[in-house]
C-alpha atoms as a PDB file:
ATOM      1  CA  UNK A   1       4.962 -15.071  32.650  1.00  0.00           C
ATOM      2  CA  UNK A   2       2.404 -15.646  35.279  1.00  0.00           C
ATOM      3  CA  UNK A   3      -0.835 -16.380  34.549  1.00  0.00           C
ATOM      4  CA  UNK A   4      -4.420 -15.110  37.349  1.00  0.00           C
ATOM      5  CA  UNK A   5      -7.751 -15.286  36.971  1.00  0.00           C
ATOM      6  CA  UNK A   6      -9.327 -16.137  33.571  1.00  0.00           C
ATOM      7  CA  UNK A   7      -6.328 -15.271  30.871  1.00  0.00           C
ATOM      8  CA  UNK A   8      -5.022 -12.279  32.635  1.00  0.00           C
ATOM      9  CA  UNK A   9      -1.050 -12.114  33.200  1.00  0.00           C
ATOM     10  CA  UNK A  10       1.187 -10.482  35.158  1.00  0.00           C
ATOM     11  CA  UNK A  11       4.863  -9.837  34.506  1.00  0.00           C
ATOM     12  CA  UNK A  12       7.230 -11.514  37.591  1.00  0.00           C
ATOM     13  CA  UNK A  13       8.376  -8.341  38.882  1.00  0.00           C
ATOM     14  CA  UNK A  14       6.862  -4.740  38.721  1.00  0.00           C
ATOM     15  CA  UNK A  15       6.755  -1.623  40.553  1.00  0.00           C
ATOM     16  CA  UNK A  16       3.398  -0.165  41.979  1.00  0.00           C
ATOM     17  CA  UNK A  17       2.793   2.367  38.985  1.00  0.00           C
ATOM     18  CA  UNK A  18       3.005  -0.480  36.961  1.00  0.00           C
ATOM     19  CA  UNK A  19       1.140  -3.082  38.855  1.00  0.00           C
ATOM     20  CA  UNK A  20      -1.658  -0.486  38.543  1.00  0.00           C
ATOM     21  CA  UNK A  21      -1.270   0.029  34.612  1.00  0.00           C
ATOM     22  CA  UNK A  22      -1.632  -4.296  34.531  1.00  0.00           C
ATOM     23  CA  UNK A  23      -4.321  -4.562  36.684  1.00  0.00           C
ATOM     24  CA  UNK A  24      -6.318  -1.833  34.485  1.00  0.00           C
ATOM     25  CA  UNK A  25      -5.535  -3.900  31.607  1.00  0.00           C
ATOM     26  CA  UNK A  26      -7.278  -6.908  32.998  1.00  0.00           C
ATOM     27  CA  UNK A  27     -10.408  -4.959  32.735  1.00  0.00           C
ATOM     28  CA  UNK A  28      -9.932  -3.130  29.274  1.00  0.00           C
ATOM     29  CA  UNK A  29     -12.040  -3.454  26.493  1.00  0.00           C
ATOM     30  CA  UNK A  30     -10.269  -4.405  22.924  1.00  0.00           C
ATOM     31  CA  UNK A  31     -10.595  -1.087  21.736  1.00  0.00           C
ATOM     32  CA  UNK A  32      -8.656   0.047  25.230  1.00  0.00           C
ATOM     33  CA  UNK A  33      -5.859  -2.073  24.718  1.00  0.00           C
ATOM     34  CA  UNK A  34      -4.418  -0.332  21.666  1.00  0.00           C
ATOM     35  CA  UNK A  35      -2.040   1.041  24.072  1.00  0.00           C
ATOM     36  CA  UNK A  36      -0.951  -1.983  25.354  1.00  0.00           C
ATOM     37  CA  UNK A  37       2.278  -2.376  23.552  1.00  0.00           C
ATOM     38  CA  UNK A  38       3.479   1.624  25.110  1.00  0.00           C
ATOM     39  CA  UNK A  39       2.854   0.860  28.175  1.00  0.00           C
ATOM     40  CA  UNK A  40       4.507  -2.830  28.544  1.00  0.00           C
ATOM     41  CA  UNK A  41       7.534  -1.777  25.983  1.00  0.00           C
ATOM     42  CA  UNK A  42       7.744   1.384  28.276  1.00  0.00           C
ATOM     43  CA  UNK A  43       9.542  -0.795  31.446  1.00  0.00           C
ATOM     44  CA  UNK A  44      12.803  -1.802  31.992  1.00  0.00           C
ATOM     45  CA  UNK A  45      13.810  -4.615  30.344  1.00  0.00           C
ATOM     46  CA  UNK A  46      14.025  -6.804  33.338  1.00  0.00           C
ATOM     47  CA  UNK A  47      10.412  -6.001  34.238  1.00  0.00           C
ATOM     48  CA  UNK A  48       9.348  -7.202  31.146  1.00  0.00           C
ATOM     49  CA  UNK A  49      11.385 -10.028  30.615  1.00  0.00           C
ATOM     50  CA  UNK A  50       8.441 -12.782  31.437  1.00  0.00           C
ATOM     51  CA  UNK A  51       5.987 -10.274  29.845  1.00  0.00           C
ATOM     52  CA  UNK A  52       3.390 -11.098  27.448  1.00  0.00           C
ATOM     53  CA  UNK A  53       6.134  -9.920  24.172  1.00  0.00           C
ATOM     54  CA  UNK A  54       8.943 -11.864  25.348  1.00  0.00           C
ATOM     55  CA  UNK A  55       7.180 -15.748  24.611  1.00  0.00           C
ATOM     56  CA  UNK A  56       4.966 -17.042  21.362  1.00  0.00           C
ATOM     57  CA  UNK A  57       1.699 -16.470  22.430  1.00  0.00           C
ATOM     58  CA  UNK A  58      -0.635 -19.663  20.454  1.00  0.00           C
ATOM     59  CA  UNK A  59      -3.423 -18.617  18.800  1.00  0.00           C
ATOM     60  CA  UNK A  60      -6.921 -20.294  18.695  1.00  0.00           C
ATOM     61  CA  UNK A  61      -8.842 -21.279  15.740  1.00  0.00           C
ATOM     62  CA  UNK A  62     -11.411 -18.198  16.610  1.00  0.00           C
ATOM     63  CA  UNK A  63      -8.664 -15.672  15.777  1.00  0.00           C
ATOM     64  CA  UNK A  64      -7.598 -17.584  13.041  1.00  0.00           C
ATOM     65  CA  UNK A  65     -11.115 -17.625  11.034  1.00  0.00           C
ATOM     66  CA  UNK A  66     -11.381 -13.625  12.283  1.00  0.00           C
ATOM     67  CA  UNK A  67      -7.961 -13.446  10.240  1.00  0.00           C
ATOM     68  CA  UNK A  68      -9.869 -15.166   7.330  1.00  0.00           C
ATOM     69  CA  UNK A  69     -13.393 -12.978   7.263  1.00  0.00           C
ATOM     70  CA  UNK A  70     -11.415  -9.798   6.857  1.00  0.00           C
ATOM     71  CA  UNK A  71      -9.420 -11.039   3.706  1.00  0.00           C
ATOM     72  CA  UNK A  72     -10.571 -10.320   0.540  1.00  0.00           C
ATOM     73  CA  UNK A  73     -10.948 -13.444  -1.849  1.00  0.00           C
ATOM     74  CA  UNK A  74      -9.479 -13.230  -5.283  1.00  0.00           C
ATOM     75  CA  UNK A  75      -9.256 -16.868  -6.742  1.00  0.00           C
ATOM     76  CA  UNK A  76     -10.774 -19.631  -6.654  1.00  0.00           C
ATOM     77  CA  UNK A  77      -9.915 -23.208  -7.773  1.00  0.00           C
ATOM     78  CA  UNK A  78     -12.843 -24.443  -9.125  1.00  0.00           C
ATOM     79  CA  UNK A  79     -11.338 -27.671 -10.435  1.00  0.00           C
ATOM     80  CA  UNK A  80      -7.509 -29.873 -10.773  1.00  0.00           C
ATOM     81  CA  UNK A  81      -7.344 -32.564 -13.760  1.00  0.00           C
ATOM     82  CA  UNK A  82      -4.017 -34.233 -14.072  1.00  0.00           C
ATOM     83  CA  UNK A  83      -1.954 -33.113 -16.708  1.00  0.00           C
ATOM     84  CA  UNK A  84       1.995 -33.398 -16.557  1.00  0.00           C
ATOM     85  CA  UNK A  85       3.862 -30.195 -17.628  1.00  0.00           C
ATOM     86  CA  UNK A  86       6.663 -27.984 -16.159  1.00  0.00           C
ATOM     87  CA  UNK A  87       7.739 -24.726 -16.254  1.00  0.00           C
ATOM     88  CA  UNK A  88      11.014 -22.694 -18.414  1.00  0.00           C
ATOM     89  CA  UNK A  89      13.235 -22.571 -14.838  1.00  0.00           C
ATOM     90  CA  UNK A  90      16.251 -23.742 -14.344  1.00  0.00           C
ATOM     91  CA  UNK A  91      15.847 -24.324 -10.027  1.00  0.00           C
ATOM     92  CA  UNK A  92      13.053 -26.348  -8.231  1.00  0.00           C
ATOM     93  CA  UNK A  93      10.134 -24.457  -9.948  1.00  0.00           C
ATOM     94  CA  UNK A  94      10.585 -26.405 -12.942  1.00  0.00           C
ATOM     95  CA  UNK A  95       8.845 -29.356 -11.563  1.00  0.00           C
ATOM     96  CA  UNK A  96       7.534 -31.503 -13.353  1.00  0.00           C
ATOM     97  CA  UNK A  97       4.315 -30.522 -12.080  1.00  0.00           C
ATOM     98  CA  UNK A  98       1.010 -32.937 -12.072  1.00  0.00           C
ATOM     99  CA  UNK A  99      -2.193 -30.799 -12.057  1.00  0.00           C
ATOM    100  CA  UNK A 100      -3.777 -28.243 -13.999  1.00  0.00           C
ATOM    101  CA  UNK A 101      -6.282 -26.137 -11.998  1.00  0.00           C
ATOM    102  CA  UNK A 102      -8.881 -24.462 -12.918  1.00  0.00           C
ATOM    103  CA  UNK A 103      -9.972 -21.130 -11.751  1.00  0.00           C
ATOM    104  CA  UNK A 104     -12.038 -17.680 -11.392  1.00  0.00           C
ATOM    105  CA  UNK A 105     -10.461 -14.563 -10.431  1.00  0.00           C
ATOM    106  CA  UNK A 106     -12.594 -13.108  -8.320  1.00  0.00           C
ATOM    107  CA  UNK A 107     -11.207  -9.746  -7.425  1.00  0.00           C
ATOM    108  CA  UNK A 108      -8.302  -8.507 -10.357  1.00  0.00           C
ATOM    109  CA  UNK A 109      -7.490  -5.752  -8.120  1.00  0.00           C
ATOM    110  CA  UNK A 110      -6.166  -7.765  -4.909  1.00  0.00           C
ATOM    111  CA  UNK A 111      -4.322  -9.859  -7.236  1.00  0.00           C
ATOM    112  CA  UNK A 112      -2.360  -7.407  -9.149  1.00  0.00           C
ATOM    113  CA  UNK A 113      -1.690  -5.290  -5.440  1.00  0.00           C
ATOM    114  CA  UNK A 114       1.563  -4.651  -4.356  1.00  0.00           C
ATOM    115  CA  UNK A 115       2.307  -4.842  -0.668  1.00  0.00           C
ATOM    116  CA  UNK A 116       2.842  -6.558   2.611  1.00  0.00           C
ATOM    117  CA  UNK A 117       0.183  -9.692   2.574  1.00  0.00           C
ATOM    118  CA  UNK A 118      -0.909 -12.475   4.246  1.00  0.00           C
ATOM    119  CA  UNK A 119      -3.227 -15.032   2.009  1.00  0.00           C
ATOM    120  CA  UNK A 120      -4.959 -17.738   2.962  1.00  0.00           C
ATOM    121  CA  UNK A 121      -6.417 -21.382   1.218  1.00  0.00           C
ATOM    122  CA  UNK A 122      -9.995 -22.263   2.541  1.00  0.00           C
ATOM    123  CA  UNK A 123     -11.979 -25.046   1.331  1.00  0.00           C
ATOM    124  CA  UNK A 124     -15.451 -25.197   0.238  1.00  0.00           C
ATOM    125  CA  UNK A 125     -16.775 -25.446   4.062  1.00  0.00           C
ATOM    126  CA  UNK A 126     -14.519 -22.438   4.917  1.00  0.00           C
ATOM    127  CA  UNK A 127     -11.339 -24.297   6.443  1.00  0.00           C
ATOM    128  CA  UNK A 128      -7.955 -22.985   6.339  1.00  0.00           C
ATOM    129  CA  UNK A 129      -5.870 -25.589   4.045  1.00  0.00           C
ATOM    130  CA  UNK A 130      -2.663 -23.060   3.493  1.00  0.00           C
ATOM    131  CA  UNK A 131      -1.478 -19.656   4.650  1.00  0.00           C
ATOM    132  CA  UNK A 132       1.739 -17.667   3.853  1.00  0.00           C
ATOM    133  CA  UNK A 133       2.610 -14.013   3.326  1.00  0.00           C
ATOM    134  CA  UNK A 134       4.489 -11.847   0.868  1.00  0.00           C
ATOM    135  CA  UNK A 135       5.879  -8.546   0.625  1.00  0.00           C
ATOM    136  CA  UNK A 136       5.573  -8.073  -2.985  1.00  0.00           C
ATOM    137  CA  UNK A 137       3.345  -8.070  -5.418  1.00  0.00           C
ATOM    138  CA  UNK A 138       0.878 -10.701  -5.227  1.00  0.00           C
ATOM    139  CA  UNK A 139       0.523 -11.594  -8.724  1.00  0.00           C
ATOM    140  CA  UNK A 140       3.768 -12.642  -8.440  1.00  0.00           C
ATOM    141  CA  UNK A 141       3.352 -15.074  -5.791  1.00  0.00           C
ATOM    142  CA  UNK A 142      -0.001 -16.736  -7.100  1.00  0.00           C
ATOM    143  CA  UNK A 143       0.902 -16.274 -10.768  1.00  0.00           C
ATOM    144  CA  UNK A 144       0.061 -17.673 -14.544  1.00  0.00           C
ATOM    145  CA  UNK A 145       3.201 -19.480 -15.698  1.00  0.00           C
ATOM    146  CA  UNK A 146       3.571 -20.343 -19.173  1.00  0.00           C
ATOM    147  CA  UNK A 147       3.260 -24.454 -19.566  1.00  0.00           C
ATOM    148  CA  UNK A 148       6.032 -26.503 -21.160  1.00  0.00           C
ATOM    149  CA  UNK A 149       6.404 -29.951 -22.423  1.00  0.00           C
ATOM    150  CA  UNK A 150       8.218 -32.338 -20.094  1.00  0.00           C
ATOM    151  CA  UNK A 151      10.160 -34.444 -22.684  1.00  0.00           C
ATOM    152  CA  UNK A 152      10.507 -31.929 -24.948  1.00  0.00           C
ATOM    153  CA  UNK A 153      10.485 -28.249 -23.197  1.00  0.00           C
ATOM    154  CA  UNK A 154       8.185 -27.104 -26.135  1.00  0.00           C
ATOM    155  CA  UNK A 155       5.494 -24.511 -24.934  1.00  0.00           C
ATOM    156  CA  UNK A 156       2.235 -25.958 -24.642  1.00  0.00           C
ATOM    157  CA  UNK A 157       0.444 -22.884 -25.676  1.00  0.00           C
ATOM    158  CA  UNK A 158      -1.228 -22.551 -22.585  1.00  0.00           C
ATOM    159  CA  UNK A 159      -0.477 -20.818 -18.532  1.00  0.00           C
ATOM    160  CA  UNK A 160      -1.336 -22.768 -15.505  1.00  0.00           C
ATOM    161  CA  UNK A 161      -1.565 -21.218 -12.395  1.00  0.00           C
ATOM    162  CA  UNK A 162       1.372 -21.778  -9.994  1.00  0.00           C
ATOM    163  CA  UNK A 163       2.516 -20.768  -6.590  1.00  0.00           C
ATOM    164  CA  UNK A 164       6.343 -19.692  -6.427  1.00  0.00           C
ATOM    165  CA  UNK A 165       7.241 -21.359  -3.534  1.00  0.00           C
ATOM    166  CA  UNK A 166       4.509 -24.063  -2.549  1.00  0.00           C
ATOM    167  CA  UNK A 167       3.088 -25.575  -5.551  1.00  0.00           C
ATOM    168  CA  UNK A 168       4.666 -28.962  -4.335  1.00  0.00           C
ATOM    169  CA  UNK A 169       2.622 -28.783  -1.308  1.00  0.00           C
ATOM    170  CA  UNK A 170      -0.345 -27.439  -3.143  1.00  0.00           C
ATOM    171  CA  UNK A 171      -0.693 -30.450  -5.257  1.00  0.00           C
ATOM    172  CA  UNK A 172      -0.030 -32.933  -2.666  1.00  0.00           C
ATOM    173  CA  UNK A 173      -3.333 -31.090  -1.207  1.00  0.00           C
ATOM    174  CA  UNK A 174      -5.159 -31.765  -4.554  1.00  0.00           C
ATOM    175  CA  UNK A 175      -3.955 -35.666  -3.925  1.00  0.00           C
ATOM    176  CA  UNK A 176      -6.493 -36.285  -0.792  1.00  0.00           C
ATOM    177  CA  UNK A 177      -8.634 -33.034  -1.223  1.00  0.00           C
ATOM    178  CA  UNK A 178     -11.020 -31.567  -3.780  1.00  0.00           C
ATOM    179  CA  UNK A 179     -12.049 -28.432  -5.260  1.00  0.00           C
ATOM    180  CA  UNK A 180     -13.566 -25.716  -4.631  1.00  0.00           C
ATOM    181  CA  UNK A 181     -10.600 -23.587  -2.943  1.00  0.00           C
ATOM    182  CA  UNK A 182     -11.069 -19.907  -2.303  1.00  0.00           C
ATOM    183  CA  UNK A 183      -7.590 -17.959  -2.337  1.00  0.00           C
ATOM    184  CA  UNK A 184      -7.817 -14.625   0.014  1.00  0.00           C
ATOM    185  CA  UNK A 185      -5.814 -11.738   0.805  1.00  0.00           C
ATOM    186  CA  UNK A 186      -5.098  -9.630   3.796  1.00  0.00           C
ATOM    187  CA  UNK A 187      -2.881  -6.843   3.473  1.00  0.00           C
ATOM    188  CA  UNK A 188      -0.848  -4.901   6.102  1.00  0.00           C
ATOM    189  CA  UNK A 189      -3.851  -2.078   6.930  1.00  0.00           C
ATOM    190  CA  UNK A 190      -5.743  -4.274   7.699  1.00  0.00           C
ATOM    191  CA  UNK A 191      -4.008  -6.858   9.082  1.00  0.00           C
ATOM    192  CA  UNK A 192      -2.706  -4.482  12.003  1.00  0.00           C
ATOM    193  CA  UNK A 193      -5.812  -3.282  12.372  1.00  0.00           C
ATOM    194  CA  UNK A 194      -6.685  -7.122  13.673  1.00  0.00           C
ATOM    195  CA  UNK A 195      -3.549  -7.126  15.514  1.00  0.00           C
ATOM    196  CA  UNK A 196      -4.581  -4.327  17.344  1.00  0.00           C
ATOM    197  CA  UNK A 197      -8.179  -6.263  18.363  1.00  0.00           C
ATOM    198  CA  UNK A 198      -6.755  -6.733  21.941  1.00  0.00           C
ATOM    199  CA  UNK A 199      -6.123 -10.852  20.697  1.00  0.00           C
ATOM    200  CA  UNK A 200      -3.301 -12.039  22.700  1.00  0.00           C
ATOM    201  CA  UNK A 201      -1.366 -14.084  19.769  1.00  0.00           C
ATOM    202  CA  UNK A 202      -1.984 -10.904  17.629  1.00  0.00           C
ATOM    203  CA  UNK A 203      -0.423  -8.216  20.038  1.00  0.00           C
ATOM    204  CA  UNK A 204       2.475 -10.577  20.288  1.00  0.00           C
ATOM    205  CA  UNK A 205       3.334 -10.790  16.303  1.00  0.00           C
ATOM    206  CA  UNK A 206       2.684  -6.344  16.202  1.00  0.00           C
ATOM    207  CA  UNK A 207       5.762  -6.005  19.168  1.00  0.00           C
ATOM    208  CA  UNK A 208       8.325  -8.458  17.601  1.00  0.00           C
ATOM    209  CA  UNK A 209      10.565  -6.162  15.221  1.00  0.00           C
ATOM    210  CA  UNK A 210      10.808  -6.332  11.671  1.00  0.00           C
ATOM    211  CA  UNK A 211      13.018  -6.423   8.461  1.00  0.00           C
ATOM    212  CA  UNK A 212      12.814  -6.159   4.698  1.00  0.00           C
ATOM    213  CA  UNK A 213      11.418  -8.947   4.558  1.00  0.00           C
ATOM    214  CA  UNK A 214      10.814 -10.511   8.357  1.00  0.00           C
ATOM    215  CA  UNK A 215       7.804  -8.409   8.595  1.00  0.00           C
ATOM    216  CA  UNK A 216       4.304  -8.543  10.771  1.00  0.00           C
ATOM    217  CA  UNK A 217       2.707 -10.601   7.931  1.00  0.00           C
ATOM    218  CA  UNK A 218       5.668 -13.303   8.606  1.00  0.00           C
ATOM    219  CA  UNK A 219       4.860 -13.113  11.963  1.00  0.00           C
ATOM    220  CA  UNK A 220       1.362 -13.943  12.157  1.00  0.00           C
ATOM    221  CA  UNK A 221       2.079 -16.860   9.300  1.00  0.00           C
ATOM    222  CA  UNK A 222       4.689 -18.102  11.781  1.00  0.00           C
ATOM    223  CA  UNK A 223       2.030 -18.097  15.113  1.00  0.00           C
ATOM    224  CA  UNK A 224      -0.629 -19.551  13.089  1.00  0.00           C
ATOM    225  CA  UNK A 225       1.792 -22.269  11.868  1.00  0.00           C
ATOM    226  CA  UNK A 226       3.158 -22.823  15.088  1.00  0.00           C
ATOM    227  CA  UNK A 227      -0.583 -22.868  17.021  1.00  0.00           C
ATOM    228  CA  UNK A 228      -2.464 -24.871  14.479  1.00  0.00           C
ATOM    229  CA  UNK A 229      -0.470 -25.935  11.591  1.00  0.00           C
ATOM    230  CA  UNK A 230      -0.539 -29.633  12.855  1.00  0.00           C
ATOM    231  CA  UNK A 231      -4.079 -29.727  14.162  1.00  0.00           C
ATOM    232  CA  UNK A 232      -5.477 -28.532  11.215  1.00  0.00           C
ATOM    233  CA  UNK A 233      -3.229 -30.596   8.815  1.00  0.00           C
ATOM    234  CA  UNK A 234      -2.474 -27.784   6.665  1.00  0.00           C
ATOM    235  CA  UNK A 235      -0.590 -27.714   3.207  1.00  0.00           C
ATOM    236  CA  UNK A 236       2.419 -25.820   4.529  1.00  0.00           C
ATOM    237  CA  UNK A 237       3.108 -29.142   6.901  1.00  0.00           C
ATOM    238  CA  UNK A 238       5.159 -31.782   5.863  1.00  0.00           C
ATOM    239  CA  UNK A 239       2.829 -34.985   5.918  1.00  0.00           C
ATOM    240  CA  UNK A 240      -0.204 -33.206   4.494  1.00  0.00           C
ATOM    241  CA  UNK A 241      -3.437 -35.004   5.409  1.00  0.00           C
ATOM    242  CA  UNK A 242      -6.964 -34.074   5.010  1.00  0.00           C
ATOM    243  CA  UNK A 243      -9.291 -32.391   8.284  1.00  0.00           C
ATOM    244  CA  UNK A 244     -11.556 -34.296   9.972  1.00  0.00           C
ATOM    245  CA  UNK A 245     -14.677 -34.510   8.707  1.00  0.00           C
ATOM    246  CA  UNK A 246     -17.193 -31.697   9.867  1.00  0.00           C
END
């Protein structure tokens, strides 16, 4: 890829038709840059092969929070008290686990939606603390699990909520940060509809291909871990530690 001016790119080798169709680009508005992705996916494969598509493109904490303002919240952790208790699972997900949280659900709707998502964890000044994605229902993912005894395995009469896959590092958050935590949604409509903004980072997660379930939410989730997971400390890291102070 080679880089002129202020962020505009040019792929190493092209022919004049398509030196014309880059240099327009350079000058397009967001909204003209939907096409983007036709015309660059349009030339030979060794035109393209230092394009824009063919590397991780990082993206900045500006996209990232434009990511966040278009999801629509649906929990929120108002509070975590210790409490020891584990679930009726015979893999990892049994735990034991170490907090109880408590929480609002702010939009039933969102949570009980099926589809391709990408949430996100924000704190109570608006920071990202967790992202991931899911391609089924998200109820499922951020769910109510029934509460067991430790010792015992007698039901406790009572659901916490749990994360399938990340409670672990979700209470390893609640270890060095507190409470509030807002839990939001962004599903595929709208997510492509951001991807389609003209953001660099963005465009590159709509062109790589997809599968069942390697899809454009896992995409973004993978850029945004990749770009900032470190600098923001966020829950998904291994060695969790807490932002710096605003």
């Amino acid at each position: 890829m080679h880089w002129h001016g202020s962020g505009s790119w040019r792929p190493k080798s092209q022919t004049v038709s398509q030196k014309i169709l880059t240099n327009r680009y350079c000058s397009l508005t967001p909204h003209e840059s939907l096409n983007l992705d036709v015309i660059v996916h349009s030339w030979p494969l060794h035109t393209r092969c230092e394009s824009l598509f063919e590397r991780i493109q990082p993206m900045n904490l500006t996209t990232l929070n434009t990511l966040v303002a278009s999801a629509t919240p649906f929990l929120r952790i108002e509070g975590v008290r210790p409490r020891d208790w584990c679930r009726n699972a015979q893999d990892g997900r049994f735990g034991p686990w170490r907090y109880e949280a408590d929480y609002a659900v702010l939009n039933k709707g969102t949570w009980s939606s099926l589809g391709e998502v990408l949430y996100f964890v924000t704190d109570r000044l608006g920071r990202v603390r967790m992202v991931g994605q899911s391609s089924g229902r998200l109820k499922d993912r951020w769910r109510e699990s029934p509460m067991h005894d430790v010792a015992s395995r007698a039901h406790l009469g009572s659901k916490a909520l749990f994360h399938s896959t990340a409670w672990r590092a979700i209470e390893e958050g609640f270890d060095i940060e507190v409470p509030p935590f807002t839990i939001s949604a962004l599903f595929r409509p709208q997510l492509e509809q951001n991807c389609r903004s003209g953001d660099v980072s963005l465009m590159y997660a709509l062109q790589q291909p997809e599968t069942d379930k390697l899809r454009l939410a896992y995409h973004v989730e993978q850029i945004i871990l990749s770009s900032l997971g470190r600098t923001l400390g966020l829950w998904n890291r291994q060695g969790v530690r807490a932002p710096a102070t605003a």
